[in-house]
C-alpha atoms as a PDB file:
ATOM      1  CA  UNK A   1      92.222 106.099  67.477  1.00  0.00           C
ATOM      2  CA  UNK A   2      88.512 106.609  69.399  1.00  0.00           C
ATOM      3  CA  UNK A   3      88.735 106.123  72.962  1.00  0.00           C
ATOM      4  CA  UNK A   4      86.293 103.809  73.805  1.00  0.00           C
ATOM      5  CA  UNK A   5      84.296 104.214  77.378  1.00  0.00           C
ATOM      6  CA  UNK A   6      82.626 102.024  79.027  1.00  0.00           C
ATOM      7  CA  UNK A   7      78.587 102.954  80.040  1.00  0.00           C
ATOM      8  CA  UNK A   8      78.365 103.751  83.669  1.00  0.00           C
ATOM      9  CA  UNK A   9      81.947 103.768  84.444  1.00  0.00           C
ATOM     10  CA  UNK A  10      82.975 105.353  87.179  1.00  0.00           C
ATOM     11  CA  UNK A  11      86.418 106.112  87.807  1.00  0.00           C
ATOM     12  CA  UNK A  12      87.295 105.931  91.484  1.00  0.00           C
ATOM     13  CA  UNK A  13      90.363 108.415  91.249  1.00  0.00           C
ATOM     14  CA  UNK A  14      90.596 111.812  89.546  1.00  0.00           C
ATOM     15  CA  UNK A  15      93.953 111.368  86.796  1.00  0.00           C
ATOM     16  CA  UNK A  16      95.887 113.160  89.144  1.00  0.00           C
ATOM     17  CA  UNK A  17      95.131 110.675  92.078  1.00  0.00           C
ATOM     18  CA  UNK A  18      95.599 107.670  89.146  1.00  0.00           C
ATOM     19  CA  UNK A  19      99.158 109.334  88.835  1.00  0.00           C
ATOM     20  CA  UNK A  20      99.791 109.808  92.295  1.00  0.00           C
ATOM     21  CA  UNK A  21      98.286 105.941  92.978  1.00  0.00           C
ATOM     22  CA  UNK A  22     100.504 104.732  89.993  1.00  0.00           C
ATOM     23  CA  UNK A  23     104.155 106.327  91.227  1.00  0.00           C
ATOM     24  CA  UNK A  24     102.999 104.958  95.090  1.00  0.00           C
ATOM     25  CA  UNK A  25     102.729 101.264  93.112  1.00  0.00           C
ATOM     26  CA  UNK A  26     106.011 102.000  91.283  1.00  0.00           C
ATOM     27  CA  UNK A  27     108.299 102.865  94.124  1.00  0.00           C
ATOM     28  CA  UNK A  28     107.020 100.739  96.735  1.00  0.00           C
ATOM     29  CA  UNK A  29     106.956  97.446  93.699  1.00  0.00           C
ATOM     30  CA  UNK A  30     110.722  98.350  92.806  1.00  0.00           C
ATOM     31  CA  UNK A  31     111.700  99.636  96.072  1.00  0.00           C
ATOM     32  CA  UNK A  32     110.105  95.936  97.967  1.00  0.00           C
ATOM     33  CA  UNK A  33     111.194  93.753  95.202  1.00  0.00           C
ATOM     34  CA  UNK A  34     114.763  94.861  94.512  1.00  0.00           C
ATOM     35  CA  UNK A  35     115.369  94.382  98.359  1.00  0.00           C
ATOM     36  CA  UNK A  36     113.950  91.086  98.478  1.00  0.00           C
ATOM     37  CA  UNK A  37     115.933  90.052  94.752  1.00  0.00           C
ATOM     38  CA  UNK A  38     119.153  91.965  95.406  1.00  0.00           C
ATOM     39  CA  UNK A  39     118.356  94.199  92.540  1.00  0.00           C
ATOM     40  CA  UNK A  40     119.844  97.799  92.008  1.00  0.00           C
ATOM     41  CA  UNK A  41     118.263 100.708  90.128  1.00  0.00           C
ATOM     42  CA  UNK A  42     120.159 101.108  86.630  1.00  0.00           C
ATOM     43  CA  UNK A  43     119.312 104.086  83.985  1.00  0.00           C
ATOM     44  CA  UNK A  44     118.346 102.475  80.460  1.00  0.00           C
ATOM     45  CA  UNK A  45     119.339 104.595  77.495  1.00  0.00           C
ATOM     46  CA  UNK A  46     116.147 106.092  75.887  1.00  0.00           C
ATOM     47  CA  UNK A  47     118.002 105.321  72.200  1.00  0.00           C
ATOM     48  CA  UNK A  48     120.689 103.464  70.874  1.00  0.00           C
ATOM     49  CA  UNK A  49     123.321 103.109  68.042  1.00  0.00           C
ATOM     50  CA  UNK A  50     121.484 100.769  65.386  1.00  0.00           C
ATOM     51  CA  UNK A  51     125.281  98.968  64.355  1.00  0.00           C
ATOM     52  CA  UNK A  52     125.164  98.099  68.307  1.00  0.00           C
ATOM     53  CA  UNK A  53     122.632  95.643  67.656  1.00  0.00           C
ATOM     54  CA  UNK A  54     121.308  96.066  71.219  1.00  0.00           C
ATOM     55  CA  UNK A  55     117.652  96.946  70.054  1.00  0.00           C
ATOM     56  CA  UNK A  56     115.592  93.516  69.754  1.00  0.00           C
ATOM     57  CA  UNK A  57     113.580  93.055  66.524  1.00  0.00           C
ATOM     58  CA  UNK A  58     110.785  92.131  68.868  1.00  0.00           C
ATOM     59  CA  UNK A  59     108.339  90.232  66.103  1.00  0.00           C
ATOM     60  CA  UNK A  60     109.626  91.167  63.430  1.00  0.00           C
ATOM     61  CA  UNK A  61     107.051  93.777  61.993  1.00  0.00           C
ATOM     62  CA  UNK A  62     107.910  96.653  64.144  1.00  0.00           C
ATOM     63  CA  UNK A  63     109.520  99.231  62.822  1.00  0.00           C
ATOM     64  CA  UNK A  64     112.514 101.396  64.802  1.00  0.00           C
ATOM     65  CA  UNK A  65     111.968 105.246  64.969  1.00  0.00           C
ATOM     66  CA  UNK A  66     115.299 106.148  63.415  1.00  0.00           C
ATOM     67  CA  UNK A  67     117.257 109.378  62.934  1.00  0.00           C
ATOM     68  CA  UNK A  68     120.819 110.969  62.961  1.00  0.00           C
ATOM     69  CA  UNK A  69     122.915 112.752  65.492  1.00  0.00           C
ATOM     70  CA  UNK A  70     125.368 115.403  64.573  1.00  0.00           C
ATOM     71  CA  UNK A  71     127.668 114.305  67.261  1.00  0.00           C
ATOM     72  CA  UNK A  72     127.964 110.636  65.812  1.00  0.00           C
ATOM     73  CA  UNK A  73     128.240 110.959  61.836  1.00  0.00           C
ATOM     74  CA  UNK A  74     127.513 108.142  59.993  1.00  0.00           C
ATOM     75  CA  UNK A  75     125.361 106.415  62.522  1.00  0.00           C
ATOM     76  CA  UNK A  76     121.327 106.057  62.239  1.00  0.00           C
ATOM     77  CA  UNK A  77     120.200 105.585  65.874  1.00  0.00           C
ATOM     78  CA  UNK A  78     117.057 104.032  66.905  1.00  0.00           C
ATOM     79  CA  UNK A  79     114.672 104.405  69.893  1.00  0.00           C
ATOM     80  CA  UNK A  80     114.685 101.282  72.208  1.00  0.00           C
ATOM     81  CA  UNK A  81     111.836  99.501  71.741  1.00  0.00           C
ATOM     82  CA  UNK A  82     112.797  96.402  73.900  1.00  0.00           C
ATOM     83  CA  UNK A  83     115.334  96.221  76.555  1.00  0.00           C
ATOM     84  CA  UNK A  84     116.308  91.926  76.696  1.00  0.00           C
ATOM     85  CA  UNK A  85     119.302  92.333  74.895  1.00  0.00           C
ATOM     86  CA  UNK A  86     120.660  96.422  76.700  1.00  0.00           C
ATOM     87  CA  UNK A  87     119.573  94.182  79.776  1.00  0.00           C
ATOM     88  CA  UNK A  88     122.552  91.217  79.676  1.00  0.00           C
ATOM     89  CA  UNK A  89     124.959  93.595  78.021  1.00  0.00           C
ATOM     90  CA  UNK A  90     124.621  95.713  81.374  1.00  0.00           C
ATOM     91  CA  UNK A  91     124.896  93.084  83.586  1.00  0.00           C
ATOM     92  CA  UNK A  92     128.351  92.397  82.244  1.00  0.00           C
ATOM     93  CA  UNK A  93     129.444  95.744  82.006  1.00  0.00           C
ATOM     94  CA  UNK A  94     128.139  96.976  85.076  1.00  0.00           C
ATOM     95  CA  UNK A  95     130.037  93.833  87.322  1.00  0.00           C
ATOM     96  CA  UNK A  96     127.014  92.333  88.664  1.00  0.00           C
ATOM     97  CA  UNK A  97     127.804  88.776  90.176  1.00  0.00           C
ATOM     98  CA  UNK A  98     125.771  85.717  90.385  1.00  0.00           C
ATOM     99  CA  UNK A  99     122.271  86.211  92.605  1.00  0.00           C
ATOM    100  CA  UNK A 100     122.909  90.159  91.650  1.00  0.00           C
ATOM    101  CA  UNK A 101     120.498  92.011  89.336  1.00  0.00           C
ATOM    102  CA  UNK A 102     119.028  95.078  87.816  1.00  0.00           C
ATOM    103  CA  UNK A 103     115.560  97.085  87.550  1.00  0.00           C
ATOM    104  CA  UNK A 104     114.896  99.672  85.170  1.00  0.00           C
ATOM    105  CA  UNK A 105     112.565 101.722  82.932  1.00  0.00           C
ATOM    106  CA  UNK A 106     112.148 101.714  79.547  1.00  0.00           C
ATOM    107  CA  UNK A 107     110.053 104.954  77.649  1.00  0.00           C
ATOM    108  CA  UNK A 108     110.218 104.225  74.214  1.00  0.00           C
ATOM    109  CA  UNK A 109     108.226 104.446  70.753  1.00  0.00           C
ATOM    110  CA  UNK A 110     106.418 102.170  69.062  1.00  0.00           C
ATOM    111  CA  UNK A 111     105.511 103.206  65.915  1.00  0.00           C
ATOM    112  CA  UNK A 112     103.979 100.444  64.903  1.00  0.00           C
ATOM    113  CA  UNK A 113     101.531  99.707  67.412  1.00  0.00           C
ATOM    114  CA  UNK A 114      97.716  99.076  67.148  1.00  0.00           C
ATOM    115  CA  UNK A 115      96.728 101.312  69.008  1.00  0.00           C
ATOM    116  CA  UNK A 116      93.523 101.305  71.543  1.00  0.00           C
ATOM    117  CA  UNK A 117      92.592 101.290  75.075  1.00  0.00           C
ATOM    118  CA  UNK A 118      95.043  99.117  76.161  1.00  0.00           C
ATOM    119  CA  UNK A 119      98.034 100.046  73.724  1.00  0.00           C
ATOM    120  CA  UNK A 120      99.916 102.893  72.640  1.00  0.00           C
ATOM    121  CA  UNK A 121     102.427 104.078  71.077  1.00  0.00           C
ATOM    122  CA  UNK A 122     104.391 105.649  74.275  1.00  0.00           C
ATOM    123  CA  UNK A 123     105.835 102.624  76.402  1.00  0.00           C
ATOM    124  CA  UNK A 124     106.827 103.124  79.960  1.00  0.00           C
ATOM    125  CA  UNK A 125     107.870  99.685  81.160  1.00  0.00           C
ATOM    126  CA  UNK A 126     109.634  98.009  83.962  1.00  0.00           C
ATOM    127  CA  UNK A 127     111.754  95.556  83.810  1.00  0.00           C
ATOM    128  CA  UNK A 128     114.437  94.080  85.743  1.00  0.00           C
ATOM    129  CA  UNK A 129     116.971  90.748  84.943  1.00  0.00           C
ATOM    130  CA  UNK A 130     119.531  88.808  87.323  1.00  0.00           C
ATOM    131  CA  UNK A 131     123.118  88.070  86.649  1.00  0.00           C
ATOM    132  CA  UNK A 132     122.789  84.321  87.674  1.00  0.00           C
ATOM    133  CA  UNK A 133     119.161  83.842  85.294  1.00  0.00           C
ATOM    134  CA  UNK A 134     120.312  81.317  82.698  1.00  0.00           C
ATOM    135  CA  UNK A 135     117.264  81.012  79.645  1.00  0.00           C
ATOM    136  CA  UNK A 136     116.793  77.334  80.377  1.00  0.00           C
ATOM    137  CA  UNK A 137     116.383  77.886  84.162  1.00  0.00           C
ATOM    138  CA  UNK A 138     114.740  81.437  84.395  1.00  0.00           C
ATOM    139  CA  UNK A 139     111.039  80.157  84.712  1.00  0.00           C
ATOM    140  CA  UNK A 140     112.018  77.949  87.158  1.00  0.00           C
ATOM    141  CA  UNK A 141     113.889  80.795  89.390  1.00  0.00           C
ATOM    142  CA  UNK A 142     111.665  83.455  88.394  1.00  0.00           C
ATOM    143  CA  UNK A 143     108.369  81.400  89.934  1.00  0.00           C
ATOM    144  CA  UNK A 144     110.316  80.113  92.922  1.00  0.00           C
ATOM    145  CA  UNK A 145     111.690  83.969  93.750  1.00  0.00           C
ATOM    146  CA  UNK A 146     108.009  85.239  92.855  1.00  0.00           C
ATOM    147  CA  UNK A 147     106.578  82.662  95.093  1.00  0.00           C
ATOM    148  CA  UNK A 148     108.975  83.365  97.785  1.00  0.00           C
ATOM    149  CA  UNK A 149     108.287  87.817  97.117  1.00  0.00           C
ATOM    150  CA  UNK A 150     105.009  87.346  97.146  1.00  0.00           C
ATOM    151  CA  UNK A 151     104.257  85.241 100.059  1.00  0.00           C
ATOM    152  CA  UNK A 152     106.772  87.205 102.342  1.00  0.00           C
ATOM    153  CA  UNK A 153     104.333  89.912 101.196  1.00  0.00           C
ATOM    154  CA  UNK A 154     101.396  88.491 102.318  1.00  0.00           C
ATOM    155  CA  UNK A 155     102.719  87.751 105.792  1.00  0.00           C
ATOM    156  CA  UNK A 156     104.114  90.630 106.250  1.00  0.00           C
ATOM    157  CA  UNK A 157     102.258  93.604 104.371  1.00  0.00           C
ATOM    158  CA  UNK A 158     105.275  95.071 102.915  1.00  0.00           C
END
């Protein structure tokens, strides 16, 4: 893959600022939102057992990266490449109640990625999901607690 620069761009930060601008986005984003949802920080595992069948097929192209522990014979694990399903699982087994919910971060692989730009094949996401977020209704809460976030924000600057 060619990076491709713009003419005359300009970055306004060195990398190190970007970095330092990014993790000052990060914690305040998580830190803000989480009070204002009721969300709590959980650790999401960086791979999984493929028989657990916690790692979404995402479309259907994308390949796993796959390969064997010595501590779990028998097993093929595979590097999380979506966290949807990891996400409800943990709800459950974590004991969150109704209006409760998590945030977390997801580094994973995607081997299968076009990359450019905009894409690669490293993936450092966020991501977060409530306990009471039924599929039918989620839009519905997810604009409303957005909404609600967002214009609390605005009032209020943090």
């Amino acid at each position: 893959m060619e990076l491709i620069i713009p003419k005359n761009y300009d970055p306004r930060l060195s990398v190190r600022e970007t970095q330092e601008a990014i993790k000052y986005i990060r914690d305040t984003f998580q830190k803000e939102l989480g009070k204002e949802m009721n969300l709590e920080r959980i650790s999401a595992p960086l791979f999984v057992e493929r028989s657990s069948g916690l790692n979404d097929n995402l479309n259907g192209v994308e390949r796993p990266v796959q390969f064997d522990l010595s501590g779990v014979p028998g097993e093929t694990m595979e590097v999380v490449h979506s966290l949807a399903k990891w996400k409800r699982m943990a709800l459950h087994e974590y004991g969150f109640l109704p209006g409760e919910g998590l945030y977390t971060n997801m580094n994973a692989i995607r081997r299968d990625e076009d990359l450019d730009n905009l894409h690669s094949c490293y993936v450092d996401q966020w991501d977060w999901e409530k306990s009471n977020y039924q599929r039918r209704k989620k839009r519905k809460y997810i604009k409303r607690d957005r909404e609600n976030y967002f214009q609390d924000y605005k009032t209020h600057g943090t």
